[in-house]
N, C-alpha and C. Protein backbone atom coordinates (compact mmCIF):
# COMPACT_ATOMS: atom_id res chain seq x y z
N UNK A 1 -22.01 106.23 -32.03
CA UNK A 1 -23.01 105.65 -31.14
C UNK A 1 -23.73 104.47 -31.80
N UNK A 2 -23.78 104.90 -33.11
CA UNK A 2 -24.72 103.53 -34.02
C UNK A 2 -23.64 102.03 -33.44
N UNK A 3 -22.42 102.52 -33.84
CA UNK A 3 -21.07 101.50 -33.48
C UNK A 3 -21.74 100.42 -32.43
N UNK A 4 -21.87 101.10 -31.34
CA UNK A 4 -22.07 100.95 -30.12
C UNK A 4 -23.32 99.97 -29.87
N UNK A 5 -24.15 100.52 -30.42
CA UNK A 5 -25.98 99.67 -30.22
C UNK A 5 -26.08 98.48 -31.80
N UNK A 6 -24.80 98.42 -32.22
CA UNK A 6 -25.16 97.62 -33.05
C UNK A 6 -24.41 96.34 -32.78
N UNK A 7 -23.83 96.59 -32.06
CA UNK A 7 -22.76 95.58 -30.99
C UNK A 7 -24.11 94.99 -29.82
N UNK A 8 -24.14 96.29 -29.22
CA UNK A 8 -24.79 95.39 -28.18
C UNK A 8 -26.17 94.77 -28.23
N UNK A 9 -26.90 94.94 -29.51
CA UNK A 9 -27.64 94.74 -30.38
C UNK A 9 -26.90 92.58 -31.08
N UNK A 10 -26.37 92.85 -30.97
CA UNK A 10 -25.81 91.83 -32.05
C UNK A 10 -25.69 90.07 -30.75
N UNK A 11 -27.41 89.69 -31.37
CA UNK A 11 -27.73 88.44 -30.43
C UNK A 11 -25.99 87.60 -30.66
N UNK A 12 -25.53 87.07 -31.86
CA UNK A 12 -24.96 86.27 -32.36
C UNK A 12 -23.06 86.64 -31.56
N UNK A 13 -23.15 87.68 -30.98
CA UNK A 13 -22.05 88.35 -30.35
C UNK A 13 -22.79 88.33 -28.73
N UNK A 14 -23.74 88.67 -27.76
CA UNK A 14 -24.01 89.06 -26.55
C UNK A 14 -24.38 88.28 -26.50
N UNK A 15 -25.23 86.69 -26.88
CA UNK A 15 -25.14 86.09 -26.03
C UNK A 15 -25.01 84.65 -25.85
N UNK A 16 -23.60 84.50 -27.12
CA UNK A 16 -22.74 83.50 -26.48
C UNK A 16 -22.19 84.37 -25.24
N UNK A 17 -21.44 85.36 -25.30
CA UNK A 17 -20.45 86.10 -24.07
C UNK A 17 -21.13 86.11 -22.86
N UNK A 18 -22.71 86.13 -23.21
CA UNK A 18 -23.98 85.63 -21.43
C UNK A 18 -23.47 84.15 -21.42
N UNK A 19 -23.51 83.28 -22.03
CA UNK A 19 -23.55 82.17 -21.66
C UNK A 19 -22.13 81.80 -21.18
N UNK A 20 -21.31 82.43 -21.38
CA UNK A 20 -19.54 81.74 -20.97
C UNK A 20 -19.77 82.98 -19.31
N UNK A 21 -20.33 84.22 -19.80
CA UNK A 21 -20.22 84.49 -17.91
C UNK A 21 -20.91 83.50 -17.24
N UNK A 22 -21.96 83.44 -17.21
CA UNK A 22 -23.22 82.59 -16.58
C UNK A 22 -22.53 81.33 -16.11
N UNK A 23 -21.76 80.47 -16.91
CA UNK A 23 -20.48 79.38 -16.76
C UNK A 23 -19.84 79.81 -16.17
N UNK A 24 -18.91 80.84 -16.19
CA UNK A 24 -18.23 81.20 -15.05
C UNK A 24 -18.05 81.97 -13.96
N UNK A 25 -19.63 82.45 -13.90
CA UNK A 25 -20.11 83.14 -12.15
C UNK A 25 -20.58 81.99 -11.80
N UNK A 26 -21.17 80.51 -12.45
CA UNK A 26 -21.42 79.08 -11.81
C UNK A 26 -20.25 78.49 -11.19
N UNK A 27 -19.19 78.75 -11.92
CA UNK A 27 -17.84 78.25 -10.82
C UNK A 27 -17.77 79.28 -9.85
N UNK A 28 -17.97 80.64 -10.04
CA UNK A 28 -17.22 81.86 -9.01
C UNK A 28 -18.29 81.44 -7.51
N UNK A 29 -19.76 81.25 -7.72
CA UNK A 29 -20.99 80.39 -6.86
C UNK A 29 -20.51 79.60 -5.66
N UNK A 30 -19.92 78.35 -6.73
CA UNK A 30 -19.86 77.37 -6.75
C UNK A 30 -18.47 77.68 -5.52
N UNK A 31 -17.06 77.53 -5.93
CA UNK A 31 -16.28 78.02 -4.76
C UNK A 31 -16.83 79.00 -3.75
N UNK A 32 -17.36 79.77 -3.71
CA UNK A 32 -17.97 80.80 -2.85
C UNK A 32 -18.72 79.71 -1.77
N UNK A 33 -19.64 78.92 -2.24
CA UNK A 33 -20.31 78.15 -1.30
C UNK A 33 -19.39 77.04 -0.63
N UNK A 34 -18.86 76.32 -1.63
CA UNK A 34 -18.13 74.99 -0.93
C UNK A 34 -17.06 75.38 -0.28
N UNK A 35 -15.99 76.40 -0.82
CA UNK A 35 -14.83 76.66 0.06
C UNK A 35 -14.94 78.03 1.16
N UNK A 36 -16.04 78.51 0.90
CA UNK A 36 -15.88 79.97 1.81
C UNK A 36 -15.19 81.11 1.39
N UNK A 37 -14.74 81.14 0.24
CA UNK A 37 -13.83 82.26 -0.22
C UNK A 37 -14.47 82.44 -1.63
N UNK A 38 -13.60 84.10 -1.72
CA UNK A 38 -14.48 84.55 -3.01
C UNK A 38 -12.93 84.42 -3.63
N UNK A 39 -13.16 84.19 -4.53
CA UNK A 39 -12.09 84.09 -6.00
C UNK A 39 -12.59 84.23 -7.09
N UNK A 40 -12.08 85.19 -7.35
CA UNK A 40 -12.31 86.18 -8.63
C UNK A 40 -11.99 85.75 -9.84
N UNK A 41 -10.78 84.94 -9.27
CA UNK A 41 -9.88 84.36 -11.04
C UNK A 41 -10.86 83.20 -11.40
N UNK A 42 -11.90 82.73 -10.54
CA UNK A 42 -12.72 81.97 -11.46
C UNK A 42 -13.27 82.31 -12.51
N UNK A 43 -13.60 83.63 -12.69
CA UNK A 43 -14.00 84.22 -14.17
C UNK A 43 -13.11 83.93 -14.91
N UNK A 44 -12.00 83.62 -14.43
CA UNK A 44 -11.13 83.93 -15.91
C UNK A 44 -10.42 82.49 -15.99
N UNK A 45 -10.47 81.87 -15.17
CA UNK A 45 -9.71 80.39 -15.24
C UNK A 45 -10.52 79.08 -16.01
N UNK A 46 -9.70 78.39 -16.67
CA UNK A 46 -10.66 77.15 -17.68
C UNK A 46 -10.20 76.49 -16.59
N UNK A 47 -11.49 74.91 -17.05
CA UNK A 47 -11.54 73.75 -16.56
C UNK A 47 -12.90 74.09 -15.47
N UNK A 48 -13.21 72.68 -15.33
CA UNK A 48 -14.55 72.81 -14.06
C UNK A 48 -15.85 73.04 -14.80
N UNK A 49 -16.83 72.84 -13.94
CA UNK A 49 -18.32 72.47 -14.25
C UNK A 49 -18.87 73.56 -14.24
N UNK A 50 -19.52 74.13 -15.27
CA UNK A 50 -19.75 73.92 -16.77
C UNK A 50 -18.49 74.32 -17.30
N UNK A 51 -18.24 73.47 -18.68
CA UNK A 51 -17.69 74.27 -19.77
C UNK A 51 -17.77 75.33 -20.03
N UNK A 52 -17.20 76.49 -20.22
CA UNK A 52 -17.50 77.65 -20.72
C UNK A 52 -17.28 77.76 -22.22
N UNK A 53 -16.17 77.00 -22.47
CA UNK A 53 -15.71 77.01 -23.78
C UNK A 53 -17.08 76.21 -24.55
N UNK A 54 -17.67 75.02 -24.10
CA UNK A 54 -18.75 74.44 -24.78
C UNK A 54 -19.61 75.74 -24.65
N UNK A 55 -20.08 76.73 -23.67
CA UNK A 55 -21.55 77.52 -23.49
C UNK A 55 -21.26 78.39 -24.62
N UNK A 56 -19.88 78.71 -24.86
CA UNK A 56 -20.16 79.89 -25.64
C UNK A 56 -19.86 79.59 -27.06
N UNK A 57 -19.36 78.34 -27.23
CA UNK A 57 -19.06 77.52 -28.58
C UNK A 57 -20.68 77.61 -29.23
N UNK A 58 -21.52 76.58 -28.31
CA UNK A 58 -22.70 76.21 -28.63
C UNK A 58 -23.53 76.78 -28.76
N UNK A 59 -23.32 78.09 -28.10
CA UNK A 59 -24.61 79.23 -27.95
C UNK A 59 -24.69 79.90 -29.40
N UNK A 60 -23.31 80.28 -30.02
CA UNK A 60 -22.92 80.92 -30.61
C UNK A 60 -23.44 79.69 -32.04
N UNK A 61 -23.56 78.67 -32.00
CA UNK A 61 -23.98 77.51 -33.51
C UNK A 61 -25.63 77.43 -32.96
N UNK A 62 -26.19 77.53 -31.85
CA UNK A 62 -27.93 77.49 -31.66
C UNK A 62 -28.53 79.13 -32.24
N UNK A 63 -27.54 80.00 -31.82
CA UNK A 63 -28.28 81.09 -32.41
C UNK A 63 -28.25 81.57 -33.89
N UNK A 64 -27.03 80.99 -34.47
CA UNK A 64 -26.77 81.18 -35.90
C UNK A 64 -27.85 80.24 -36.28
N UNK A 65 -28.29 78.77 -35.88
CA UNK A 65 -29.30 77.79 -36.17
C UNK A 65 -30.47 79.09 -36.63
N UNK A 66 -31.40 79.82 -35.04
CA UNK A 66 -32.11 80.19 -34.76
C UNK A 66 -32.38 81.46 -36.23
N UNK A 67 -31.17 82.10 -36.09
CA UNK A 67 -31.36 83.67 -36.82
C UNK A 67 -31.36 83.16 -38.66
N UNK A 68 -30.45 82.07 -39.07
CA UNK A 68 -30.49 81.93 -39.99
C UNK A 68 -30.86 80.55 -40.89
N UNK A 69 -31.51 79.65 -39.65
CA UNK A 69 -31.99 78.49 -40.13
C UNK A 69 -30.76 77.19 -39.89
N UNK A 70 -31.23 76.42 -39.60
CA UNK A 70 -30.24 74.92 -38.99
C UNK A 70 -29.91 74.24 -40.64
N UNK A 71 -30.29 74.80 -41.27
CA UNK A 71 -29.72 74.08 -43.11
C UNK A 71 -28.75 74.91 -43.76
N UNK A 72 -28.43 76.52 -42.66
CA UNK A 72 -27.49 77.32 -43.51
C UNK A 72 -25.86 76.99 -43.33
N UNK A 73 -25.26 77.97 -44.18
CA UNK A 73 -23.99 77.24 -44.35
C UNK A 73 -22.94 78.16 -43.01
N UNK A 74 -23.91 78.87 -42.32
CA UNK A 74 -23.32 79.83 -41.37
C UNK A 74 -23.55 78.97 -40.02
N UNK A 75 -24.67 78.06 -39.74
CA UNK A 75 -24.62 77.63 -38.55
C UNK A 75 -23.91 75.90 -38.79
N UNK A 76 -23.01 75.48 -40.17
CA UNK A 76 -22.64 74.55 -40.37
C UNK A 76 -21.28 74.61 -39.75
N UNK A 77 -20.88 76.08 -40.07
CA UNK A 77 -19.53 76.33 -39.85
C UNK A 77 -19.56 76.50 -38.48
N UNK A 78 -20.81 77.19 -37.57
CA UNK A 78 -20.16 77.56 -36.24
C UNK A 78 -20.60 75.89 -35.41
N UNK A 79 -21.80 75.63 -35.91
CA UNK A 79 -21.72 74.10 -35.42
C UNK A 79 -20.48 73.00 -35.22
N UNK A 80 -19.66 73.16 -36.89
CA UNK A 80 -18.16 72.06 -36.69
C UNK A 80 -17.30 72.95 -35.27
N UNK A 81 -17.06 74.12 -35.69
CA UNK A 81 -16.67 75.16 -35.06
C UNK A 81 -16.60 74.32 -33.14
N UNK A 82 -17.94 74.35 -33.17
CA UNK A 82 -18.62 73.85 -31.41
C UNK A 82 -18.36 73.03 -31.49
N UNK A 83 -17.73 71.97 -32.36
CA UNK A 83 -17.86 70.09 -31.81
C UNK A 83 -16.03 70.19 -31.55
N UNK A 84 -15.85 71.30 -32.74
CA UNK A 84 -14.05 70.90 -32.42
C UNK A 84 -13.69 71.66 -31.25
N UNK A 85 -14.26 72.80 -30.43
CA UNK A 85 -14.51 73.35 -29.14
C UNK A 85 -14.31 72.28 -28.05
N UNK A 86 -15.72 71.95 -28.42
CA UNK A 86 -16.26 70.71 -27.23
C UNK A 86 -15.27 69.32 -27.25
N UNK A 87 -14.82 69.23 -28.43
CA UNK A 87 -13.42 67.75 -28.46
C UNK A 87 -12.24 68.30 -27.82
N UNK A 88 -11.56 69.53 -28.41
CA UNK A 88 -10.33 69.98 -27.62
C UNK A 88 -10.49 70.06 -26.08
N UNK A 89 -11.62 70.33 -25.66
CA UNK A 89 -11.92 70.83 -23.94
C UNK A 89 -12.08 69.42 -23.30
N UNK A 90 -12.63 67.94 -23.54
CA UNK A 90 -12.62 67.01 -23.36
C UNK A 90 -11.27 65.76 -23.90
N UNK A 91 -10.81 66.68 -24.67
CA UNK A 91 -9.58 65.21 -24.78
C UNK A 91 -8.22 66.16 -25.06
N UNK A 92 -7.85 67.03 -26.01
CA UNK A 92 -6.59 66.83 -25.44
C UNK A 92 -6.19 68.28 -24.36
N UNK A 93 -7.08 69.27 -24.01
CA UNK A 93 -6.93 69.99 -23.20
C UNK A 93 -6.67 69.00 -21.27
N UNK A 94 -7.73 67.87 -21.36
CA UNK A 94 -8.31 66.77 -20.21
C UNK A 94 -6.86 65.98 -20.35
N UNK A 95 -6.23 65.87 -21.33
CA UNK A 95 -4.94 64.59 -21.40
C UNK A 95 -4.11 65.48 -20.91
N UNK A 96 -3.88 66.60 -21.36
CA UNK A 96 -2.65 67.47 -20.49
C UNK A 96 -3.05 68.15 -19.33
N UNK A 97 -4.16 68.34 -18.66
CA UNK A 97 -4.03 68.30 -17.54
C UNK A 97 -4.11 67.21 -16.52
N UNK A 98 -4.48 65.88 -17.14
CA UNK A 98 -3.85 64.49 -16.52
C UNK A 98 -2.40 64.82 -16.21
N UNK A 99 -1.76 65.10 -17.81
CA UNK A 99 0.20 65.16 -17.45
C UNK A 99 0.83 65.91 -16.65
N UNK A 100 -0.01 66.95 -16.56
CA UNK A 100 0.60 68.24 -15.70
C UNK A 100 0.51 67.46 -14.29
N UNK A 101 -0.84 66.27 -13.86
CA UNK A 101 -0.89 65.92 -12.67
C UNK A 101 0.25 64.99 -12.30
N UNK A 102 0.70 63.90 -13.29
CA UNK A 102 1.73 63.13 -13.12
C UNK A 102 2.91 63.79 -12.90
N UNK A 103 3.23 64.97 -13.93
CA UNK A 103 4.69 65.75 -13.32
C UNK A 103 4.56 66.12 -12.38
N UNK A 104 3.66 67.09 -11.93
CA UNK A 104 3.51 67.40 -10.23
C UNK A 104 3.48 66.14 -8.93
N UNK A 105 3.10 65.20 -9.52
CA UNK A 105 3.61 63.90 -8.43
C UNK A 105 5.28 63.99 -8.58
N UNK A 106 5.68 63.76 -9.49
CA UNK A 106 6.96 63.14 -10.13
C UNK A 106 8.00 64.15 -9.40
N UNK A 107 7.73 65.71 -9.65
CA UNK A 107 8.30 66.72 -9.59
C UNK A 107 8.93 66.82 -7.78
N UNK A 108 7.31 66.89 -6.87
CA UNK A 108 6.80 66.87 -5.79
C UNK A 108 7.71 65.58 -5.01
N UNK A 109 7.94 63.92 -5.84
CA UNK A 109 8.22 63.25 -4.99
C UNK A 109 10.13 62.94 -5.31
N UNK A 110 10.88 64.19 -5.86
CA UNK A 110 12.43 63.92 -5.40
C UNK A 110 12.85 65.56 -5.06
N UNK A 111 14.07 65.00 -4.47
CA UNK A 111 14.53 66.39 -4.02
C UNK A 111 15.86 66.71 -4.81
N UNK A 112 15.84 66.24 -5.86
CA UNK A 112 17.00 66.91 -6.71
C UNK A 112 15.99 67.91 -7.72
N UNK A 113 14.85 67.77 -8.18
CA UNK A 113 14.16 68.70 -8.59
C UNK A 113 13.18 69.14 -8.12
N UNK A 114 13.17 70.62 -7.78
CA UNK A 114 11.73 71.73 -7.30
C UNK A 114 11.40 72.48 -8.43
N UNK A 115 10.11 72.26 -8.38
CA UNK A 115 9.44 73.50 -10.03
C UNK A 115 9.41 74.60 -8.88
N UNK A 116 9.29 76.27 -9.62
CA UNK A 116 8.90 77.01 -8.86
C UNK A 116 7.69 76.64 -8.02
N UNK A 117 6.56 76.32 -9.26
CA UNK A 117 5.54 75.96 -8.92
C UNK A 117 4.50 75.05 -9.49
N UNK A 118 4.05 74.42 -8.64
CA UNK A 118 3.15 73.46 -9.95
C UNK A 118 2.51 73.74 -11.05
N UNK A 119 2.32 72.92 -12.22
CA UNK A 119 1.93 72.80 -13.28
C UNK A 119 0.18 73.03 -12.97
N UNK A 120 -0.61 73.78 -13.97
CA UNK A 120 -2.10 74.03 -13.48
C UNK A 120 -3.08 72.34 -14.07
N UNK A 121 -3.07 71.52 -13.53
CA UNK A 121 -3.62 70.55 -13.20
C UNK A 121 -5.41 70.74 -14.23
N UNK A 122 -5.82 72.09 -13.97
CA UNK A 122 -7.42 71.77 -14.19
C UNK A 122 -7.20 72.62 -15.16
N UNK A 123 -7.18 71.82 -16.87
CA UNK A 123 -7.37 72.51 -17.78
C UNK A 123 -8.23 71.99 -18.55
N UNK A 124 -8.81 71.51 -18.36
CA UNK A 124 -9.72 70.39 -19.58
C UNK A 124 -10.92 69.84 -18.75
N UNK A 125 -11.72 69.34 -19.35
CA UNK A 125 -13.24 68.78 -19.08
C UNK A 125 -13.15 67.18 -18.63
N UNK A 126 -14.40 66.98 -18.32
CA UNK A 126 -14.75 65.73 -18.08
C UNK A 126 -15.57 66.06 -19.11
N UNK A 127 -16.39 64.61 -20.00
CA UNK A 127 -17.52 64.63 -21.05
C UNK A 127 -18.70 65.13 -20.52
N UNK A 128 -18.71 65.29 -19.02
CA UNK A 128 -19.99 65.52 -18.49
C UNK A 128 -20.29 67.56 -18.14
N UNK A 129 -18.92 67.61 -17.66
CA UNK A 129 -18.92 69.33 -18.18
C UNK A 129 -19.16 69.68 -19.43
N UNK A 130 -18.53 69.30 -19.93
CA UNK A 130 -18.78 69.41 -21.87
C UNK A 130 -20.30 69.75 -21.98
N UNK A 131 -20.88 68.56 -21.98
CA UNK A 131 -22.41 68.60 -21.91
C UNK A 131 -23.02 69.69 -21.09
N UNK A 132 -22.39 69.90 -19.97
CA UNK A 132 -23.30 71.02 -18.89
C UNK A 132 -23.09 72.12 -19.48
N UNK A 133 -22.07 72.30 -20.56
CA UNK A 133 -21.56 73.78 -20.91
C UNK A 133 -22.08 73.94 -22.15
N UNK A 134 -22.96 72.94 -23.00
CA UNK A 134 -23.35 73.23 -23.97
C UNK A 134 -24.88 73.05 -24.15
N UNK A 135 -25.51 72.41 -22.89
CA UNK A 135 -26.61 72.56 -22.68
C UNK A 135 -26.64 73.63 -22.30
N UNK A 136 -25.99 74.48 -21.48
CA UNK A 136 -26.56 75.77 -20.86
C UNK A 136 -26.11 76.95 -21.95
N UNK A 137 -25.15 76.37 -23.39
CA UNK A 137 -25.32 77.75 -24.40
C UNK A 137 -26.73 77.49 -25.11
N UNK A 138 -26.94 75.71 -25.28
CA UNK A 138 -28.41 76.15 -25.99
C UNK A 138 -29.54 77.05 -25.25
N UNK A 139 -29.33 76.36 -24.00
CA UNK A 139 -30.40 77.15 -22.96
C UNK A 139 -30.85 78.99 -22.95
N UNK A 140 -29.61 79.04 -23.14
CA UNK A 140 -29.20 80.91 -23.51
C UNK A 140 -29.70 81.52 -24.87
N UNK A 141 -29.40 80.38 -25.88
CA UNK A 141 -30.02 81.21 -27.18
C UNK A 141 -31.04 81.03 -27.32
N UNK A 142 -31.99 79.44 -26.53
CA UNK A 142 -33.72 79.54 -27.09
C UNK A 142 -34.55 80.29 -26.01
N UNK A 143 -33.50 80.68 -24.76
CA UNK A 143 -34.97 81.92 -24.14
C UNK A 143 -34.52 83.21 -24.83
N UNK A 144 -33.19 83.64 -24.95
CA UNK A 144 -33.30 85.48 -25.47
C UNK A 144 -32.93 85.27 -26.86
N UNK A 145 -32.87 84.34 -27.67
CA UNK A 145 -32.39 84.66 -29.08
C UNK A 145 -34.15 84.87 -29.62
């Protein structure tokens, strides 16, 4: 039982994992309102506004800041940690789901080749999700950390 409450106890573990749900019940919202349908796999699908990968990158380098000071060598590591997060989700996660969009034109416009099915198009960020996903992990660690 100690196991147990020392986990859910453990800011530096619960609540980056608040801040990547919170990101992605904002997409599950977010379709719910604009398209009329509930879709579930938004919890679990990357790409789209906010980052999740930035909320829980960042949450996880503001609270190590918070618990052990912004000069230690623990929030240095999860800090690089969050920038190389926040670069992969904006450039080359964002470049291959550009490519995936060009093959799906390419694929889509002859008839000697059919994919089963298209390539998933939304895997990567714009710089401006990035930001929404890592403003809202700091947001998470300076009200409950």
């Amino acid at each position: 039982m100690t196991f147990i409450k020392e986990i859910i106890s453990n800011k530096a573990l619960t609540l980056p994992v608040l801040s990547w749900f919170l990101a992605q019940f904002y997409k599950f919202l977010q379709c719910l309102v604009v398209n009329r349908k509930i879709d579930f796999m938004k919890f679990v699908s990357s790409g789209g506004m906010p980052s999740s990968h930035s909320a829980i990158s960042v949450c996880l380098a503001a609270v190590m800041g918070i618990q052990y000071g912004f000069g230690s060598g623990v929030f240095a590591l999860s800090a690089v940690f969050a920038l190389v997060v926040m670069s992969d989700a904006a450039g080359v996660r964002r470049a291959a789901g550009k490519q995936a969009a060009l093959l799906n034109k390419l694929a889509n416009s002859t008839r000697e080749f059919r994919a089963e099915k298209d390539l998933k198009e939304l895997i990567g960020h714009t710089p401006v999700e990035v930001l929404a996903g890592a403003a809202l992990g700091i947001l998470v660690a300076l009200v409950f950390a």
